[in-house]
N, C-alpha and C. Protein backbone atom coordinates (compact mmCIF):
# COMPACT_ATOMS: atom_id res chain seq x y z
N UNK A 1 -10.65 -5.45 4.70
CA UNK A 1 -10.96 -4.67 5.86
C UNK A 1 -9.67 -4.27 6.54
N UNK A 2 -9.69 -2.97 6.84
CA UNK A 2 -8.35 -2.40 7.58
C UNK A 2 -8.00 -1.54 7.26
N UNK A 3 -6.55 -1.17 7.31
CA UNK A 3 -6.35 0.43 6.67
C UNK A 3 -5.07 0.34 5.71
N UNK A 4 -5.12 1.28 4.88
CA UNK A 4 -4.09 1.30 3.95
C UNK A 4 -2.90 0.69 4.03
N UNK A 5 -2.17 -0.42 2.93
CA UNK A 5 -0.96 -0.81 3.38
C UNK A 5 0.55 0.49 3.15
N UNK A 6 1.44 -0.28 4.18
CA UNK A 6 2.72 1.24 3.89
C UNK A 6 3.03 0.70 2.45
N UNK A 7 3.25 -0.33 1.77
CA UNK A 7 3.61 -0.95 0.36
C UNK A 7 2.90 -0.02 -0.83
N UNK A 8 3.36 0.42 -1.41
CA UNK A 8 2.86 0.77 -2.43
C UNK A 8 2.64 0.19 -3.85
N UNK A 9 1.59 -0.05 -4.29
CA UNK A 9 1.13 -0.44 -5.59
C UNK A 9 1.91 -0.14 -7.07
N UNK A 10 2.46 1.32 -6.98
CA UNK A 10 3.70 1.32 -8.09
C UNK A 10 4.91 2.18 -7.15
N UNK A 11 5.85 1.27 -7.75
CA UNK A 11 7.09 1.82 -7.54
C UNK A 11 8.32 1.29 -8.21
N UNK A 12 9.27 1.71 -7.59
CA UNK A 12 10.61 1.92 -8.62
C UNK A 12 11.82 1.38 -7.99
N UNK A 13 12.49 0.66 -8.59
CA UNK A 13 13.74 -0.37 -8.89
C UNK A 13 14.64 -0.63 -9.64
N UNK A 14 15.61 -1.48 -9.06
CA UNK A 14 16.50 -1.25 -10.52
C UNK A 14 17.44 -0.18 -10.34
N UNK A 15 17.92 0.49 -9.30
CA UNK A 15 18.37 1.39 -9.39
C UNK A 15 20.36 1.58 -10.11
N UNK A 16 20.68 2.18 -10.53
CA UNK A 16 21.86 3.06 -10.87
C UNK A 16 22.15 3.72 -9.79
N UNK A 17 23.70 3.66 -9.44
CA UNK A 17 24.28 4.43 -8.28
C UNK A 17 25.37 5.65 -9.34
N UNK A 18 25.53 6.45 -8.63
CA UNK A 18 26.46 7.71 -9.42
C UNK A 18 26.68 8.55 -7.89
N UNK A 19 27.72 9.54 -8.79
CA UNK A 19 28.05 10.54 -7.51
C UNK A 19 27.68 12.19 -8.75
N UNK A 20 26.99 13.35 -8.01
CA UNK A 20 27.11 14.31 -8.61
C UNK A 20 28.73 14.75 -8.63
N UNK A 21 28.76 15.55 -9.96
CA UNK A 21 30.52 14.99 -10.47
C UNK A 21 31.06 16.63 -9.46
N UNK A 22 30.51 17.78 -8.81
CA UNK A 22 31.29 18.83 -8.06
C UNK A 22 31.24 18.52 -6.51
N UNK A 23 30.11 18.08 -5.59
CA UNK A 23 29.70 17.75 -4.56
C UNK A 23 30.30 16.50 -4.03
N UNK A 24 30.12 14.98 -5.45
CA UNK A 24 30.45 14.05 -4.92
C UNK A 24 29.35 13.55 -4.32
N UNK A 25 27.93 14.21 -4.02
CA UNK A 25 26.78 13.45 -3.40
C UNK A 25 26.30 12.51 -3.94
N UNK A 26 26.40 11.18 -3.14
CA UNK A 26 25.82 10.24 -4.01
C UNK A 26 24.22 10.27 -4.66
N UNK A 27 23.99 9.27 -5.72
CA UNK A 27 22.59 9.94 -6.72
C UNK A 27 22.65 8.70 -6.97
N UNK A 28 21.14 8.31 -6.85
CA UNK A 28 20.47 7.04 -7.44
C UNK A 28 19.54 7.28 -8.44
N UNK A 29 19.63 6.18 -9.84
CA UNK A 29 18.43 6.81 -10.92
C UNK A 29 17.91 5.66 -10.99
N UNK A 30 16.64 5.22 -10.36
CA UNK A 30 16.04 4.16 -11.10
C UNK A 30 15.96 4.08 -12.16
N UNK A 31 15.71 2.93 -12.64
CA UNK A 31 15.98 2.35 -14.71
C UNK A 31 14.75 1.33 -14.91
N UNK A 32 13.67 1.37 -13.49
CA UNK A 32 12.49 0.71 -14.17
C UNK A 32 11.08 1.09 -12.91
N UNK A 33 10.22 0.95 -13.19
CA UNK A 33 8.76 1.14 -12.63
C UNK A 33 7.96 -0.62 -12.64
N UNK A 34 7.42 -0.48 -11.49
CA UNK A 34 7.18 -2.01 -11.38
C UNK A 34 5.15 -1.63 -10.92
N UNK A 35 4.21 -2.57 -11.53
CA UNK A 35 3.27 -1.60 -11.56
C UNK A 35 2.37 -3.44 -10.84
N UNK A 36 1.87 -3.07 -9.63
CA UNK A 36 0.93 -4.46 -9.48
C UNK A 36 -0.67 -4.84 -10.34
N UNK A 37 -0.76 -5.85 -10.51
CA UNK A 37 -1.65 -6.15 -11.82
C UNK A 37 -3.09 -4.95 -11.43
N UNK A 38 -3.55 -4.26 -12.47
CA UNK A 38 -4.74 -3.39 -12.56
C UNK A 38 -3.79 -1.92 -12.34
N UNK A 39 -2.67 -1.67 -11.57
CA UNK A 39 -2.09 -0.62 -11.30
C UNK A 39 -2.11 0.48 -12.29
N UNK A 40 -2.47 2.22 -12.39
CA UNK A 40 -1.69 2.86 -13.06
C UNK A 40 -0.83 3.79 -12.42
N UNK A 41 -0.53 4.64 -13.10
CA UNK A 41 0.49 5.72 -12.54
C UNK A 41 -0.32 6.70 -11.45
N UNK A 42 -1.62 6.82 -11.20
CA UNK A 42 -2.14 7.69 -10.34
C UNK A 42 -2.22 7.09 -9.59
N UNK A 43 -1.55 5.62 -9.11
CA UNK A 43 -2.15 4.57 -7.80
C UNK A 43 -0.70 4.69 -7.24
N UNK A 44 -0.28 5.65 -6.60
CA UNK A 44 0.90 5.81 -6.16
C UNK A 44 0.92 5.63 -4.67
N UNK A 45 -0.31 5.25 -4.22
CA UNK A 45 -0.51 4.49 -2.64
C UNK A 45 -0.55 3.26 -2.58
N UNK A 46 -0.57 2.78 -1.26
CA UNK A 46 -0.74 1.11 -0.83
C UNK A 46 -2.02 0.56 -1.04
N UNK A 47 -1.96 -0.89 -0.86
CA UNK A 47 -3.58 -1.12 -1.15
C UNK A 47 -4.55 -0.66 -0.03
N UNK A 48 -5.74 -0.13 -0.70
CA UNK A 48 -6.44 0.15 -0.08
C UNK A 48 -7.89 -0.38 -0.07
N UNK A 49 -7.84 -0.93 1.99
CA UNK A 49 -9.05 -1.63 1.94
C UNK A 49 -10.52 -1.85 1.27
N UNK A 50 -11.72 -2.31 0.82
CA UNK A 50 -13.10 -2.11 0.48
C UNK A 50 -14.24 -1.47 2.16
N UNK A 51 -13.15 -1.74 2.83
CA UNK A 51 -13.74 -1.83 4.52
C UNK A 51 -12.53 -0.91 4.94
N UNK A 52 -12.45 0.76 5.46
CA UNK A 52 -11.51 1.00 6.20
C UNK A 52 -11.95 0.70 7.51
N UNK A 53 -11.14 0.29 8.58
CA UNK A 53 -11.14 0.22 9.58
C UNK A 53 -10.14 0.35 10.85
N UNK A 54 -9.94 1.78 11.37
CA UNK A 54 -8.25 1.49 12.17
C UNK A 54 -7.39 0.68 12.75
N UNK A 55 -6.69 0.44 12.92
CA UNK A 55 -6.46 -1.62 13.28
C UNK A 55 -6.56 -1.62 14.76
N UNK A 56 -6.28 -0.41 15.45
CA UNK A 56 -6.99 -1.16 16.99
C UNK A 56 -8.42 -1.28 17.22
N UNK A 57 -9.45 -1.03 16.41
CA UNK A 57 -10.66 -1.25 16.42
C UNK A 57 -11.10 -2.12 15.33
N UNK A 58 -10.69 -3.04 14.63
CA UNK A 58 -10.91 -3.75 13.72
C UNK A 58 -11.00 -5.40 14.56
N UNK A 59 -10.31 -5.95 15.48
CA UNK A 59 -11.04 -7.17 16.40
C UNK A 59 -12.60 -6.82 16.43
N UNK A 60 -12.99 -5.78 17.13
CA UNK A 60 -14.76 -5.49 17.84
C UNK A 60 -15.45 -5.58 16.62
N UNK A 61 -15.06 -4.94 15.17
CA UNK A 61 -15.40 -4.61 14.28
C UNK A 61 -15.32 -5.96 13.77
N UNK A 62 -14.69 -6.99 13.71
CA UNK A 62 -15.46 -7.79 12.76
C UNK A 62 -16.06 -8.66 13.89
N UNK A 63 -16.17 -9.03 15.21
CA UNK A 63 -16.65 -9.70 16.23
C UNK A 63 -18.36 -8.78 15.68
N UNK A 64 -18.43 -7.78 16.22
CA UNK A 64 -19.68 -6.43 15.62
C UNK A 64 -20.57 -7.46 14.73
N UNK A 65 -19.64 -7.55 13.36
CA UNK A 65 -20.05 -8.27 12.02
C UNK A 65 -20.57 -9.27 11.95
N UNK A 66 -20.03 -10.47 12.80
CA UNK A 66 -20.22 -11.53 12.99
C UNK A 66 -21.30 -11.30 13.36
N UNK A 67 -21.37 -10.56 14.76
CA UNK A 67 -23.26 -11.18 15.60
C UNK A 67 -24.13 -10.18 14.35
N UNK A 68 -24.12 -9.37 14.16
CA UNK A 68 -25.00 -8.97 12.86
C UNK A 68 -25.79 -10.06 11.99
N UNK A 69 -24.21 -10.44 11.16
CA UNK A 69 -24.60 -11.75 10.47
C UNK A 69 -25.41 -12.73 10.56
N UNK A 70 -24.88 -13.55 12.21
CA UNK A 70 -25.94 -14.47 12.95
C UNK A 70 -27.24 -14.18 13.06
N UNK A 71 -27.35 -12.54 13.52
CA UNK A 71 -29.16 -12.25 13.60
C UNK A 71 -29.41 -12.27 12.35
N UNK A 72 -29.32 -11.59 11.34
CA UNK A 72 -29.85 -11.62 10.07
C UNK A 72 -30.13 -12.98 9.56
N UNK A 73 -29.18 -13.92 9.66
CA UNK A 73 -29.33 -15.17 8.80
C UNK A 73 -30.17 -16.62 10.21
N UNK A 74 -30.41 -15.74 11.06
CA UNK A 74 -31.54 -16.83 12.09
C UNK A 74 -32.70 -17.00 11.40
């Protein structure tokens, strides 16, 4: 429950430092892809909740849940 993490599920490491050889701007080449277990290459976002919920309304929202719960299971 909540909302998308900023972390992303695949990404890249490992990097190589260089300078472009007329400019001199420095240039980084990653040399590996790091993928979290189930990950593929189209999961290029953070994890994402089963429950979105914005996080300043996510306290009421599971308090909400709770008394739900309680009536149902009386």
């Amino acid at each position: 429950m909540g909302e998308e993490t900023g972390g992303r599920i695949v990404s890249y490491g490992d990097k190589i430092m260089t300078e472009l050889p007329i400019t001199r701007m420095p240039l980084s080449i990653s040399t590996k892809k790091f993928y979290t277990i189930g990950a593929n290459d189209k999961d290029m976002h953070g994890i994402v909740p089963n429950i979105k919920v914005e996080s300043d309304k996510s306290l009421d929202f599971v308090i909400d849940k709770i008394r739900e719960d309680l009536k149902y299971n009386k």
